[in-house]
Structure formats: structure tokens, C-alpha cells
N, C-alpha and C. Protein backbone atom coordinates (compact mmCIF):
# COMPACT_ATOMS: atom_id res chain seq x y z
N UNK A 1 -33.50 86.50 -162.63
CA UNK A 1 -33.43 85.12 -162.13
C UNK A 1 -34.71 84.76 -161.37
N UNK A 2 -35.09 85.70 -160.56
CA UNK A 2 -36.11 85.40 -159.86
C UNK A 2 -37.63 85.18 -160.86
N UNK A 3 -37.61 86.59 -161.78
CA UNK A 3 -38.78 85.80 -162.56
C UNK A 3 -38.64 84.89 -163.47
N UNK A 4 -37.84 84.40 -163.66
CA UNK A 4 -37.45 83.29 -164.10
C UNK A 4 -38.00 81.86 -163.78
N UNK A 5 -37.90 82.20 -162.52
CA UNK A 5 -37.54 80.50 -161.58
C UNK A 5 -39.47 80.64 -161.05
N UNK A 6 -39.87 81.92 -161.00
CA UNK A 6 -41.27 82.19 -161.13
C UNK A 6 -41.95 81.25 -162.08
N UNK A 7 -41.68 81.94 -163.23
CA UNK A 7 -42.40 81.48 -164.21
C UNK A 7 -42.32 79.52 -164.59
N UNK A 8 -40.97 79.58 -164.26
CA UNK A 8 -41.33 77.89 -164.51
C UNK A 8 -41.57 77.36 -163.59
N UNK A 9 -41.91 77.44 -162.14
CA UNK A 9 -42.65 76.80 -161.12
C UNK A 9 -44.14 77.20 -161.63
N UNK A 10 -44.47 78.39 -161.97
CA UNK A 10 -46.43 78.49 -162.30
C UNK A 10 -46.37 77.60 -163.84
N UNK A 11 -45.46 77.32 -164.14
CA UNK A 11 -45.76 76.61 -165.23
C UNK A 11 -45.80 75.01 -165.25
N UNK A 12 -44.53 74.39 -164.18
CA UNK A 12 -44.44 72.94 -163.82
C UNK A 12 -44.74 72.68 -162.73
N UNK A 13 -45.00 73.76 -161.72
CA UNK A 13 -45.59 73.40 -160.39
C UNK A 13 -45.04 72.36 -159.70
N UNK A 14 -46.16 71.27 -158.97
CA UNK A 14 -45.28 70.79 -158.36
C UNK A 14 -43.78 70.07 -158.93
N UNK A 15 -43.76 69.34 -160.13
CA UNK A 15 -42.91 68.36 -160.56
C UNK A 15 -41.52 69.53 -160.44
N UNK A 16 -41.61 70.81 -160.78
CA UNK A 16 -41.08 72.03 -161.06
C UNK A 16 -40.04 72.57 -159.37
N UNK A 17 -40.82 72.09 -158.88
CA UNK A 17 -40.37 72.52 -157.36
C UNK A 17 -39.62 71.40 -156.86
N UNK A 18 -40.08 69.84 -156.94
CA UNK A 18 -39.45 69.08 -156.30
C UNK A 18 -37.89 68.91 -157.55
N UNK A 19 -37.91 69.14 -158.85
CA UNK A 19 -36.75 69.27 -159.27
C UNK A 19 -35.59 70.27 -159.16
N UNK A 20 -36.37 71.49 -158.77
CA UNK A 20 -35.68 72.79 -158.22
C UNK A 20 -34.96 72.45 -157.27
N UNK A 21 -36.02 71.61 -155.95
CA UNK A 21 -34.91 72.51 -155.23
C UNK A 21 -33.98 70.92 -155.00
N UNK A 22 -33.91 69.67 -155.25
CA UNK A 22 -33.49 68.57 -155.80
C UNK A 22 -32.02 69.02 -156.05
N UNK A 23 -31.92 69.87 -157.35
CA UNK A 23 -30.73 70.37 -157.93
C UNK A 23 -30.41 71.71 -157.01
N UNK A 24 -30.63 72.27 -156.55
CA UNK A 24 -30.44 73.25 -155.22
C UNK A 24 -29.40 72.58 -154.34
N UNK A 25 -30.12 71.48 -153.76
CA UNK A 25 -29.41 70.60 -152.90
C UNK A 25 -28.44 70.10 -153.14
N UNK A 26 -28.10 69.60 -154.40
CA UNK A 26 -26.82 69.17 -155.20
C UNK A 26 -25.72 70.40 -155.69
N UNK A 27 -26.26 71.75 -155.06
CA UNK A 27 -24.99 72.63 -155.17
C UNK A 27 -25.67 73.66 -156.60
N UNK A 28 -26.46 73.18 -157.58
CA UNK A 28 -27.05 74.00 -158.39
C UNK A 28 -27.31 75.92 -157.93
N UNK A 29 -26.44 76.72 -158.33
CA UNK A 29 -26.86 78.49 -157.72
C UNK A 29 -27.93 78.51 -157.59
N UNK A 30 -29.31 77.90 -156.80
CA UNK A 30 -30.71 78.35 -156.85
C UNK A 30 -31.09 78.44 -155.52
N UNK A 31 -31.42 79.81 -154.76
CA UNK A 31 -31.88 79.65 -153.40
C UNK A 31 -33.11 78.26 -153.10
N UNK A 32 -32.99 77.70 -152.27
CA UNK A 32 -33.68 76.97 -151.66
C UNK A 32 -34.83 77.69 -150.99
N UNK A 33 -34.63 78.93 -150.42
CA UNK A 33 -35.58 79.83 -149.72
C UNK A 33 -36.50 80.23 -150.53
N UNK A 34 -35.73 80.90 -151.94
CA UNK A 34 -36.84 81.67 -152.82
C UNK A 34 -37.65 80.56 -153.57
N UNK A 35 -36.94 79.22 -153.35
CA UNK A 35 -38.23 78.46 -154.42
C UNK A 35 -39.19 78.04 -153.55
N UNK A 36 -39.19 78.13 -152.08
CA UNK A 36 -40.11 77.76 -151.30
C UNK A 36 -40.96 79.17 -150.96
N UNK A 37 -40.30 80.36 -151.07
CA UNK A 37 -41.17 81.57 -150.83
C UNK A 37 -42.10 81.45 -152.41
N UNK A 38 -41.29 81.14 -153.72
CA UNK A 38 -41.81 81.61 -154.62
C UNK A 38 -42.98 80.57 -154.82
N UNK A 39 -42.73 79.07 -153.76
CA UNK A 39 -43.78 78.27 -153.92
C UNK A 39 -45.38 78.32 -153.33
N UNK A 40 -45.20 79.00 -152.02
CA UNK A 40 -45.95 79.32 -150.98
C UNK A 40 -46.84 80.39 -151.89
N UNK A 41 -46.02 81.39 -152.37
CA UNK A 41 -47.08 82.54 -153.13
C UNK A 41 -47.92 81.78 -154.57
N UNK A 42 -47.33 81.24 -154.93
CA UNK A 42 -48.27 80.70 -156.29
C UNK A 42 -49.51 80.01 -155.52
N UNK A 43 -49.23 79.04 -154.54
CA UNK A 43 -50.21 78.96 -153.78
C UNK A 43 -51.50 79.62 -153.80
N UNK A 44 -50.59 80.69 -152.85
CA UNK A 44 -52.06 82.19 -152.44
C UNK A 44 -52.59 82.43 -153.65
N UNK A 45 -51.77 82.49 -154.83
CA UNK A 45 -52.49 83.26 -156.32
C UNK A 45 -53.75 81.80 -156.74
N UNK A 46 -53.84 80.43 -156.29
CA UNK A 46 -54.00 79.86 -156.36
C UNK A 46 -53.63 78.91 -158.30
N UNK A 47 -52.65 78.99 -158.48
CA UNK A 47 -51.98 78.33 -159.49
C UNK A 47 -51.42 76.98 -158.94
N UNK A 48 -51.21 76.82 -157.08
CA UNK A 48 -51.05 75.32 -157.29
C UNK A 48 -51.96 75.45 -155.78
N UNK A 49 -52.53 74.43 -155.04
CA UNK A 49 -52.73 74.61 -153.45
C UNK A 49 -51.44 74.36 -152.57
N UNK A 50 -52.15 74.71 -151.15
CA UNK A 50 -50.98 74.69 -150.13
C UNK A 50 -50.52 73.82 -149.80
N UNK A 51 -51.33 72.43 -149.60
CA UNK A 51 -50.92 71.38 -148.96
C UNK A 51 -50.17 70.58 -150.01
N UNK A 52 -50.53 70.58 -151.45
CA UNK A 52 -49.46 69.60 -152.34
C UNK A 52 -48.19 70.54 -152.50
N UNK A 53 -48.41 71.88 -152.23
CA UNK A 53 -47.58 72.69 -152.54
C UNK A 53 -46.20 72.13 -151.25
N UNK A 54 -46.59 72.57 -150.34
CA UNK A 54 -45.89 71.98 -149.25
C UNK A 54 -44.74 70.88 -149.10
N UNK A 55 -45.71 69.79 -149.37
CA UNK A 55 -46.00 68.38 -149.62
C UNK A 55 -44.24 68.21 -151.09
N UNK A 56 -44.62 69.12 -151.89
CA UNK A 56 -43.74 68.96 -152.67
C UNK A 56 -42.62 69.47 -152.13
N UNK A 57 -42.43 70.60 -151.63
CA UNK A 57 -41.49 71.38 -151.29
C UNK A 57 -40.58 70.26 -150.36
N UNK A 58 -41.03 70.02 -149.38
CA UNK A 58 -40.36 69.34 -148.48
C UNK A 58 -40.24 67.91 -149.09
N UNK A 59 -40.44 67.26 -150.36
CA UNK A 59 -40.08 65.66 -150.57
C UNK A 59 -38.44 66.14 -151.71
N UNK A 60 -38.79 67.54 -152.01
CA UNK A 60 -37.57 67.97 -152.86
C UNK A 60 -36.58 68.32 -151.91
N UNK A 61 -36.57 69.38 -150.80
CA UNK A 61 -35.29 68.93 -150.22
C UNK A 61 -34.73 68.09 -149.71
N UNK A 62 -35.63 67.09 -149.44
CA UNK A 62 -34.65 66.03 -148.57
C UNK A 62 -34.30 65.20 -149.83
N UNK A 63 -34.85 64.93 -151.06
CA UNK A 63 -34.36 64.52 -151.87
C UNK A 63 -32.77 64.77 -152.69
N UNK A 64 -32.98 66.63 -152.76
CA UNK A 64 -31.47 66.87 -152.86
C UNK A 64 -30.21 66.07 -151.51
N UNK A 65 -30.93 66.41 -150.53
CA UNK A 65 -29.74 66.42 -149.48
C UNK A 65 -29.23 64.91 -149.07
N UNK A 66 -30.61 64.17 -149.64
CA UNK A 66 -30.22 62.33 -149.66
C UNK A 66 -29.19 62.38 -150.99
N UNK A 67 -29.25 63.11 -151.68
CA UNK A 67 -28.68 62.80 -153.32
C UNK A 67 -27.18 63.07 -152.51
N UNK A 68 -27.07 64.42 -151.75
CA UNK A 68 -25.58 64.73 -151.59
C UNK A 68 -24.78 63.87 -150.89
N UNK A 69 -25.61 63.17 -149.41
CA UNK A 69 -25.54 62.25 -148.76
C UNK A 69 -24.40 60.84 -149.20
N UNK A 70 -25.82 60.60 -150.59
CA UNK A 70 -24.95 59.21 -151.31
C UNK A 70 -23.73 59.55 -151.82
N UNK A 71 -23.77 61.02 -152.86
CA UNK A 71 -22.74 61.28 -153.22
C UNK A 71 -21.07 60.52 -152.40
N UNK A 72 -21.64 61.56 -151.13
CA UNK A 72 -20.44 61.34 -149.86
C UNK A 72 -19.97 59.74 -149.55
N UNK A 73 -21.67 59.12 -149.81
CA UNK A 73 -20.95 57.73 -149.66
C UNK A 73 -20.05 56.94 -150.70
N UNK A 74 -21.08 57.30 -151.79
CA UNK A 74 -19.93 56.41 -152.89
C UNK A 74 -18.43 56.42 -152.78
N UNK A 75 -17.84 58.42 -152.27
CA UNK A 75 -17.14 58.21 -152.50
C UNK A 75 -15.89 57.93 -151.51
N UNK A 76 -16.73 57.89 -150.07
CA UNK A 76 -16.38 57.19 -148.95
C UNK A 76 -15.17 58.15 -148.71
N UNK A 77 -14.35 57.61 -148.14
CA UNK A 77 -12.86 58.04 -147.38
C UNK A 77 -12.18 59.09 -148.39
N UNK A 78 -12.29 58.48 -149.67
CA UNK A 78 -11.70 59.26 -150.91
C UNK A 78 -11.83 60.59 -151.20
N UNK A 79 -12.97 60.99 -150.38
CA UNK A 79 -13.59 62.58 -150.37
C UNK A 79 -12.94 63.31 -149.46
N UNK A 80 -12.35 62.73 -148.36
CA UNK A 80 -11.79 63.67 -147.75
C UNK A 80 -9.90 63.77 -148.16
N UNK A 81 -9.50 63.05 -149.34
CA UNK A 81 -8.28 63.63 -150.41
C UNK A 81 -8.90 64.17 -150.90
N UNK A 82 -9.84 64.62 -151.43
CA UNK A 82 -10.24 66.10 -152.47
C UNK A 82 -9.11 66.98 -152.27
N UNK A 83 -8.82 68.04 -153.03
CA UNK A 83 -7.91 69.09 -152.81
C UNK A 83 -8.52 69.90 -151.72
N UNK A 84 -9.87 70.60 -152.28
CA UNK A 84 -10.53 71.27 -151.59
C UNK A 84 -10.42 71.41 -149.78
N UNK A 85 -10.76 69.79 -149.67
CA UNK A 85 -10.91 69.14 -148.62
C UNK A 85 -9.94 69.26 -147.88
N UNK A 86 -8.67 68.98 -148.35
CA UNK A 86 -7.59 68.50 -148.09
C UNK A 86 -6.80 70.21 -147.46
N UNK A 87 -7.71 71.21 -148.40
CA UNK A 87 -7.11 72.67 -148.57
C UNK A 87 -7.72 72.90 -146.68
N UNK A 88 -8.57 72.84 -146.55
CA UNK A 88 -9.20 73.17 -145.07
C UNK A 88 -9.27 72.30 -143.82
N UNK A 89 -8.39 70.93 -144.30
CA UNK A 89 -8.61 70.09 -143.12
C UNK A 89 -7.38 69.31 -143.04
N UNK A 90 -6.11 69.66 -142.13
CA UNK A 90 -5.51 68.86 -141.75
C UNK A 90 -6.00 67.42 -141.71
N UNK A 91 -4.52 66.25 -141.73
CA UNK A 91 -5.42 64.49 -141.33
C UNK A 91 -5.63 64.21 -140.13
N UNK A 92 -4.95 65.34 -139.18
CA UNK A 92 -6.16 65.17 -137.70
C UNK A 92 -7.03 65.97 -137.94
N UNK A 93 -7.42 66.64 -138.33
CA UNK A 93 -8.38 67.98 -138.21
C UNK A 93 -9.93 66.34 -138.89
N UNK A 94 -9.16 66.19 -140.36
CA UNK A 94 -10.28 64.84 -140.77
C UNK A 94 -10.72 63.95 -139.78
N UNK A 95 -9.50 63.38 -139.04
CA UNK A 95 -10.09 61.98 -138.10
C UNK A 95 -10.66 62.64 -136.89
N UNK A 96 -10.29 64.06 -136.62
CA UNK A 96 -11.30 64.37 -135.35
C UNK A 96 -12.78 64.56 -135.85
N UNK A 97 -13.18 64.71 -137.23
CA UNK A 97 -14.09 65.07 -137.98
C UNK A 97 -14.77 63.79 -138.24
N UNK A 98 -14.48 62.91 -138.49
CA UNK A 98 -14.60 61.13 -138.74
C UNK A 98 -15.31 60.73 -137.00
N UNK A 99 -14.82 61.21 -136.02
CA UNK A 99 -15.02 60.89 -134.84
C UNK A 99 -15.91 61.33 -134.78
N UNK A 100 -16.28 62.86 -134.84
CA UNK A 100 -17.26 63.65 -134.40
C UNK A 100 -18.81 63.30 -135.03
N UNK A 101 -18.40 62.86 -136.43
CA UNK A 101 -19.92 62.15 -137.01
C UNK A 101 -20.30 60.83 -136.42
N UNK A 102 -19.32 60.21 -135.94
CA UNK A 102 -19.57 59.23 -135.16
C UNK A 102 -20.02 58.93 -134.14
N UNK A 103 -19.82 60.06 -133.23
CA UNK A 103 -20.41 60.54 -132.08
C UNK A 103 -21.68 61.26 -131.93
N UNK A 104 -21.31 62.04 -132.76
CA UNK A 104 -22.88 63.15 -132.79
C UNK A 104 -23.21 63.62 -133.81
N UNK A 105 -23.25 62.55 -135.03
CA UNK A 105 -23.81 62.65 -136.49
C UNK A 105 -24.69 62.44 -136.45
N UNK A 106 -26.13 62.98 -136.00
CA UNK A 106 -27.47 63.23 -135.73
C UNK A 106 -27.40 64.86 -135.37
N UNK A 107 -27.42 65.43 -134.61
CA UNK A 107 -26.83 66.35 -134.22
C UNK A 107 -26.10 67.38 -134.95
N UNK A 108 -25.03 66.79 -135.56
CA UNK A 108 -24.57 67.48 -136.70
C UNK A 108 -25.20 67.79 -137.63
N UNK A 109 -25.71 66.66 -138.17
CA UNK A 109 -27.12 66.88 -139.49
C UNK A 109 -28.12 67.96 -139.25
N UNK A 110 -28.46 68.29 -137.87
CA UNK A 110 -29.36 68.83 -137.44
C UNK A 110 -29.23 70.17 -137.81
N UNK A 111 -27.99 70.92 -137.04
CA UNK A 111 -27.42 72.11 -137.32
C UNK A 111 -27.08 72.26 -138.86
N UNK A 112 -26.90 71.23 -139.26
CA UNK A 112 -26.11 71.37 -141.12
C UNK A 112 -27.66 72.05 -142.00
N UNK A 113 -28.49 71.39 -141.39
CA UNK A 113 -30.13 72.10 -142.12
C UNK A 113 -30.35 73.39 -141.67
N UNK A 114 -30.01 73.91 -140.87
CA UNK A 114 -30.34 75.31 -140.15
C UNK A 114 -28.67 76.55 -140.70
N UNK A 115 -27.96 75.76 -141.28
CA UNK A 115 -26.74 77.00 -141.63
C UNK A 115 -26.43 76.48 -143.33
N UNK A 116 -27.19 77.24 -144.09
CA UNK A 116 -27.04 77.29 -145.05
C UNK A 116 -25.42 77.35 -145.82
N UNK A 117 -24.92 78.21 -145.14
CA UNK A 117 -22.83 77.59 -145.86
C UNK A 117 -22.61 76.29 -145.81
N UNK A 118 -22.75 76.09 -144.48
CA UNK A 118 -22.33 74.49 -143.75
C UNK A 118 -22.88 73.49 -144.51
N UNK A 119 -24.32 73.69 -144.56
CA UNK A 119 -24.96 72.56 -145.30
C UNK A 119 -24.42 71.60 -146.45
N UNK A 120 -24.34 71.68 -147.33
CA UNK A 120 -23.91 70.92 -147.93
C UNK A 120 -22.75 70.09 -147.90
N UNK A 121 -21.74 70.93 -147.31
CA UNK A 121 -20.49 70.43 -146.88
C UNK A 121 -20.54 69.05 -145.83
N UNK A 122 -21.27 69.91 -144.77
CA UNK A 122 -21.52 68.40 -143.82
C UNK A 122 -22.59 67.25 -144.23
N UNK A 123 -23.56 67.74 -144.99
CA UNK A 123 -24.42 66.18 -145.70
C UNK A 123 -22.96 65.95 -146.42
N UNK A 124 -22.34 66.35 -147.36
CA UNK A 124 -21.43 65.44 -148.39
C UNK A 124 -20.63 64.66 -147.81
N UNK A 125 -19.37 65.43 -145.98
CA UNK A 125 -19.00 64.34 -145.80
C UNK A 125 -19.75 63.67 -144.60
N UNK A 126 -20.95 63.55 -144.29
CA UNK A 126 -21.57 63.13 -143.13
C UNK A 126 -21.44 61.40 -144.45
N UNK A 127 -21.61 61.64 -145.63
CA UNK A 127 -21.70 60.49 -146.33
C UNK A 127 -20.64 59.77 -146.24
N UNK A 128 -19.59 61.06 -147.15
CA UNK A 128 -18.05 60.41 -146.41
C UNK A 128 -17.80 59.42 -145.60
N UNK A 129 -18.34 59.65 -144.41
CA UNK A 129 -18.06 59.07 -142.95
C UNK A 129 -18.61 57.94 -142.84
N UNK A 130 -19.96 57.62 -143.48
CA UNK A 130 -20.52 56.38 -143.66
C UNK A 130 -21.32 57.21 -142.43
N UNK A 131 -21.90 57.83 -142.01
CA UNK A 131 -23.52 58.05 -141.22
C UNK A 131 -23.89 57.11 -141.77
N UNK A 132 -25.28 56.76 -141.11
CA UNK A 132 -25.73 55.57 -141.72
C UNK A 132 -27.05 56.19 -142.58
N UNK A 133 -27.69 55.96 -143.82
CA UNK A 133 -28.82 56.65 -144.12
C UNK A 133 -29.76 56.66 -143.65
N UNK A 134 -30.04 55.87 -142.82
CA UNK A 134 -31.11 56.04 -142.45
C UNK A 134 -31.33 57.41 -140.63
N UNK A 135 -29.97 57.44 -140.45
CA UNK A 135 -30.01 58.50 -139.21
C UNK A 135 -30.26 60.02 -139.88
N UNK A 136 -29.28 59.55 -141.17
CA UNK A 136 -28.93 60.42 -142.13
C UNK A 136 -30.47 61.36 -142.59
N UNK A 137 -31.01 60.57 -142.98
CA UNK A 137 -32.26 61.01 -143.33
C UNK A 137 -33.20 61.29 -142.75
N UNK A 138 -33.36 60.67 -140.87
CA UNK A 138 -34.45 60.94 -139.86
C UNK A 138 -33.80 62.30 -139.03
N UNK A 139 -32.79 62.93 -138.69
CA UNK A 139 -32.29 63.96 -138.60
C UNK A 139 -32.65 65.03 -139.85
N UNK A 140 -32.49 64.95 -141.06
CA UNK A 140 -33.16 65.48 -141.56
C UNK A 140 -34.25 66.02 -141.97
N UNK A 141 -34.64 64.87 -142.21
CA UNK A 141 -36.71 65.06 -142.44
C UNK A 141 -37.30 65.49 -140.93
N UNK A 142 -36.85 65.55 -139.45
CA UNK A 142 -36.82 66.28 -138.46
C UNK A 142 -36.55 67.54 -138.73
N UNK A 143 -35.87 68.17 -138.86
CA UNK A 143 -34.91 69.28 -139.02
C UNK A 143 -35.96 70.03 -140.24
N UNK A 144 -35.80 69.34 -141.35
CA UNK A 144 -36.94 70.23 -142.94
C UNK A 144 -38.13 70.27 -141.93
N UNK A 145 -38.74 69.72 -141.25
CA UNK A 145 -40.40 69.36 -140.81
C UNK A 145 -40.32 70.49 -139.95
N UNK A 146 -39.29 71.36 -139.91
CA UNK A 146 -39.60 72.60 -139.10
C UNK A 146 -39.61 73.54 -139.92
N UNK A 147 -38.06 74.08 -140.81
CA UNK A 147 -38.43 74.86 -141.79
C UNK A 147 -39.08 75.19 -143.05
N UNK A 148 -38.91 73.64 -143.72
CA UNK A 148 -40.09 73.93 -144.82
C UNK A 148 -41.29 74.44 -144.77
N UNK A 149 -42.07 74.13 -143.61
CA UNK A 149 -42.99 74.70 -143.70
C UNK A 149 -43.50 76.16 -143.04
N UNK A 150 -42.14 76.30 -142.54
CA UNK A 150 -42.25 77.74 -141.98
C UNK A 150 -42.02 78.80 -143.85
N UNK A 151 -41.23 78.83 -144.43
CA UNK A 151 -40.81 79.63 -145.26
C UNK A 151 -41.86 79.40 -145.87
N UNK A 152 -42.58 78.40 -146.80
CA UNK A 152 -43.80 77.98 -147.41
C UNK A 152 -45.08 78.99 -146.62
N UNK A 153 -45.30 79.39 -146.25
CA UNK A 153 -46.22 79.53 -145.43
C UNK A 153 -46.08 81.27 -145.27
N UNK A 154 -44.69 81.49 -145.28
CA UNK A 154 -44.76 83.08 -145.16
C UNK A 154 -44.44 83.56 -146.61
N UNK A 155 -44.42 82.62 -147.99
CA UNK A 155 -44.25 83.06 -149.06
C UNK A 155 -45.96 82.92 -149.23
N UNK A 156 -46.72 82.19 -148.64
CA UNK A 156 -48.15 82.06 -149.12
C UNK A 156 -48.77 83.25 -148.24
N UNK A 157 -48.45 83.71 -147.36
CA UNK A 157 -49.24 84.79 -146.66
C UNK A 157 -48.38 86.36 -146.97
N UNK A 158 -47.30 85.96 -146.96
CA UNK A 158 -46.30 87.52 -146.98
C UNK A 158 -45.78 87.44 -149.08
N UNK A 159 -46.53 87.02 -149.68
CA UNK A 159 -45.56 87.06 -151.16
C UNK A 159 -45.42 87.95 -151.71
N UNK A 160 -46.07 89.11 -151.50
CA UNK A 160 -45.89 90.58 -151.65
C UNK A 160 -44.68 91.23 -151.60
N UNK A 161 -44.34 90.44 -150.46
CA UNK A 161 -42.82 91.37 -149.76
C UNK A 161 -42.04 90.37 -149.21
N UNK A 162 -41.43 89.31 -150.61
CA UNK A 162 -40.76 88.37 -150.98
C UNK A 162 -39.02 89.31 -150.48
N UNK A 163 -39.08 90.26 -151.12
CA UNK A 163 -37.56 90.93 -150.62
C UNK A 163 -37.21 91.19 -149.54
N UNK A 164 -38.39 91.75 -148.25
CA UNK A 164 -37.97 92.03 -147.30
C UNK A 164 -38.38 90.60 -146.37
N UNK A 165 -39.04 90.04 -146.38
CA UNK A 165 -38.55 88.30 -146.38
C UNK A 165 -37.07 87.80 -146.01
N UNK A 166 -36.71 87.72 -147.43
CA UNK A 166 -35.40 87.10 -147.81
C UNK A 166 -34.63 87.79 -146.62
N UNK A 167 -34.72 89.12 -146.65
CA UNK A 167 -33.61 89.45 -146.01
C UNK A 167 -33.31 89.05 -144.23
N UNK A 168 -34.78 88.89 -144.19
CA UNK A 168 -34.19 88.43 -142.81
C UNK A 168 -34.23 87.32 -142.39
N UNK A 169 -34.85 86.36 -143.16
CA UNK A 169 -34.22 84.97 -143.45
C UNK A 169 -32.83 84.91 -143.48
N UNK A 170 -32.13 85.61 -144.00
CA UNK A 170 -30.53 86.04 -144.42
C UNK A 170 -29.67 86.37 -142.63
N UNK A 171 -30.19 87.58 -142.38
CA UNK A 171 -29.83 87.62 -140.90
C UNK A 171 -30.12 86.36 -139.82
N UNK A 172 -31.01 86.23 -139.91
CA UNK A 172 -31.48 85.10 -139.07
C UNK A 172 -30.50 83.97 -138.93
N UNK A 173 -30.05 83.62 -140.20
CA UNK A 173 -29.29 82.56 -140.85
C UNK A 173 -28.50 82.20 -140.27
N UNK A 174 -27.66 83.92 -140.67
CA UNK A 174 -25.99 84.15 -140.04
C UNK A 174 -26.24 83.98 -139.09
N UNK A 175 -27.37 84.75 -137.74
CA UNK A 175 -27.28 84.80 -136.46
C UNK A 175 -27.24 83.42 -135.96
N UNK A 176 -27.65 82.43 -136.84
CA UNK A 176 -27.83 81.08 -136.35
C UNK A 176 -26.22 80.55 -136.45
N UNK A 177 -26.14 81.09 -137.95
CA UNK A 177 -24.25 80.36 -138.02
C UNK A 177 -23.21 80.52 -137.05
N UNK A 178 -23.26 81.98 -136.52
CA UNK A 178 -22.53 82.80 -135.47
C UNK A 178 -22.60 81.89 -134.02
N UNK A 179 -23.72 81.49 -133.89
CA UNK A 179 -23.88 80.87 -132.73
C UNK A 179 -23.82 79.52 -132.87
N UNK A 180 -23.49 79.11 -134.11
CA UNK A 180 -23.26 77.47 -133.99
C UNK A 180 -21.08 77.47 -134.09
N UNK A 181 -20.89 78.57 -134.61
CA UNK A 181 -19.26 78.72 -134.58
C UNK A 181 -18.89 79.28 -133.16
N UNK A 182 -19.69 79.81 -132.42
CA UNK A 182 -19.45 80.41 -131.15
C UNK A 182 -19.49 79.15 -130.26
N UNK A 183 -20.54 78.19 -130.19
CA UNK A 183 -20.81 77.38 -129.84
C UNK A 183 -19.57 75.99 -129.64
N UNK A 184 -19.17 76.18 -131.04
CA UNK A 184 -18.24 74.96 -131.15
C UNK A 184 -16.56 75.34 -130.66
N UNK A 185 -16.40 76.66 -130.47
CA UNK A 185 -15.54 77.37 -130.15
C UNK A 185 -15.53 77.01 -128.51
N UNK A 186 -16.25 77.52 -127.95
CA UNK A 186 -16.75 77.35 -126.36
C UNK A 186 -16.21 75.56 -126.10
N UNK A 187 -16.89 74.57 -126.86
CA UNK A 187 -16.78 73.50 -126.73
C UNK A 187 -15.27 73.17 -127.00
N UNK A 188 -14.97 73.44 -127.82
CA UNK A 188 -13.15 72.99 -127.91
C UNK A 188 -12.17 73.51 -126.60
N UNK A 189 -12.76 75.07 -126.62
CA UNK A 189 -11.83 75.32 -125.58
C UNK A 189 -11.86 74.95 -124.12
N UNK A 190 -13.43 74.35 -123.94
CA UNK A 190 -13.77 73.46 -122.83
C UNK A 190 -12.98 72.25 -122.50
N UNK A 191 -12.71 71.68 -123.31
CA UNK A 191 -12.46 70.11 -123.95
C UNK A 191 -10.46 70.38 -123.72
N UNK A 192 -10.16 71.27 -124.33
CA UNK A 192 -8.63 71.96 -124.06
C UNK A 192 -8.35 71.94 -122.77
N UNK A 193 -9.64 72.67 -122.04
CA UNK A 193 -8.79 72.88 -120.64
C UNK A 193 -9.68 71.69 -119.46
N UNK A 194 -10.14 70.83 -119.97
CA UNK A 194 -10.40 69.85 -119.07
C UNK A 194 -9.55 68.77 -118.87
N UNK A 195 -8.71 68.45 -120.53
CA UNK A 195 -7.76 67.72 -120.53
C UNK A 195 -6.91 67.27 -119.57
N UNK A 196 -6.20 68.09 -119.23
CA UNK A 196 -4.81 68.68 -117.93
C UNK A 196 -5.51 67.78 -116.91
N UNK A 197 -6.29 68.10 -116.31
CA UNK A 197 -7.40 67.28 -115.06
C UNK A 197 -8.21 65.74 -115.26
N UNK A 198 -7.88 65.60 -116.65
CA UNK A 198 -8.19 64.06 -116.86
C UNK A 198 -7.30 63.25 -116.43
């Protein structure tokens, strides 16, 4: 897979990358990480430069994650009857969820770019919810304007040792997820026991 997704980025380059990771974003099985490590190194080999290289990388994810975005909107309220949806979220568990993008759907977006599980889920229903696109998208393109060009950058200097990379991109990840579920944990049970005293 990997030389795979190699070979047709040194072959379509940029157009190759911003469609990659485009369909990445839309749920397509293709790491988002490895097409930006595998983008950064073609770089160094010099088959594309750094700065369009970049440049592409980051107009393709936010492109996927605007695509998932609309998705959520078209299909508005209706997304959260999905089965799926419906399988993990009580109709309070939804309207406290409806609230919460309402409140701190900037914020949310923020963390949704930094935890790769989460991600997609919360762009699809941040759309749901009606975020508005344009918060939708400046939380984002904030949020990519940190990592894109971090991973880009250690696939153009480190592409050698693309595997041991990944992997702690991987830890890192979780350690980030752990502490955004620890986080929201702390906050509920805050919110629980302040109640009583309101």
C-alpha cells in the first residue's frame, strides 16, 4: 500500500496529494500522515519542492474536511437518525451534543484535527449542527497550519525512517486522545457536582 500511494504521488505530485488526502478526509482507508510524510520525502528526493509541496498538502486537507463538513450539512438534523448515530447517542446524549457545538464549536473543531478517531465524526456532525462554515473552516485551517506542516517537514528531513515516524505520530495521537477523554470526563463530573449548589 505504501509503495503504492508512493508511486502515484512521484507520479501526480501535487494534483496527486491534494486528491489523496481530499478522499482521506471523506473516510477513504488512506493515512493522512503517510501521504504527508510520503509528500515531504519526494520533496527531499527533489521530484516535487517543499513549498508547493506543502502548499498542496494543506489545501487537500482542509478540502476533505470542508467536503465532510457540507456532507453534515446537507444532511442537517437527519444525521443524527443514522443508525450508527443513533447506536452511540441517546436523544439527550444528541441535544447535549447540538448544545455543545453551539457553545464551543470552535473549540471542538480544534481538538477534532488533533484526534484522528474523533475527527471525522465531529467535522460530519459539527455540519449536522449547522456550525457555521465559515467558523467551521477558520478553526480548522488554524488547527492544519500547525500540523501540516509539522509532518511535511519531518517526512522531508526524516524520510528514511518513515516507520519509526509513524509510530510515534501513533503514540502521540492516542496520548493526545487520552487526554482529550480524560479531559471531558473531569469536565462532566465538574458540571455533576456543581449542579446541587446552583
Amino acid at each position: 500500500m505504501e509503495h503504492a500511494l508512493a508511486s502515484f504521488l512521484a507520479k501526480f505530485t501535487y494534483l496527486a496529494i491534494v486528491v489523496v488526502l481530499s478522499a482521506a478526509g471523506l473516510g477513504v482507508p488512506i493515512s493522512e500522515d503517510l501521504t504527508l510524510l510520503l509528500g515531504g520525502g519526494l520533496a527531499a528526493q527533489g521530484v516535487t519542492m517543499y513549498w508547493p509541496t506543502l502548499a498542496s498538502g494543506y489545501f487537500g486537507v482542509l478540502l476533505g474536511d470542508c467536503l465532510i463538513h457540507h456532507w453534515g450539512w446537507r444532511m442537517g438534523p437527519a444525521a443524527y437518525g443514522h443508525k450508527l448515530v443513533r447506536k452511540h447517542l441517546s436523544p439527550e446524549r444528541q441535544q447535549k451534543l447540538r448544545e455543545h457545538f453551539a457553545k464551543h464549536g470552535f473549540l471542538t473543531i480544534v481538538v477534532g484535527r488533533h484526534t484522528p478517531v474523533l475527527r471525522a465524526p465531529i467535522f460530519f456532525l459539527s455540519g449536522a449542527s449547522h456550525v457555521p462554515f465559515w467558523k467551521f473552516l477558520l478553526a480548522d485551517a488554524v488547527s492544519a497550519a500547525i500540523t501540516v506542516p509539522i509532518v511535511v517537514t519531518l517526512g522531508y528531513y526524516f524520510g528514511e525512517h518513515l516507520d519509526d515516524i509513524r509510530r510515534i505520530m501513533h503514540r502521540v495521537q492516542w496520548v493526545i486522545l487520552a487526554i482529550v477523554v480524560l479531559g471531558l470526563v473531569a469536565w462532566i463530573v465538574w458540571r455533576r457536582r456543581r449542579r446541587p449548589a446552583e
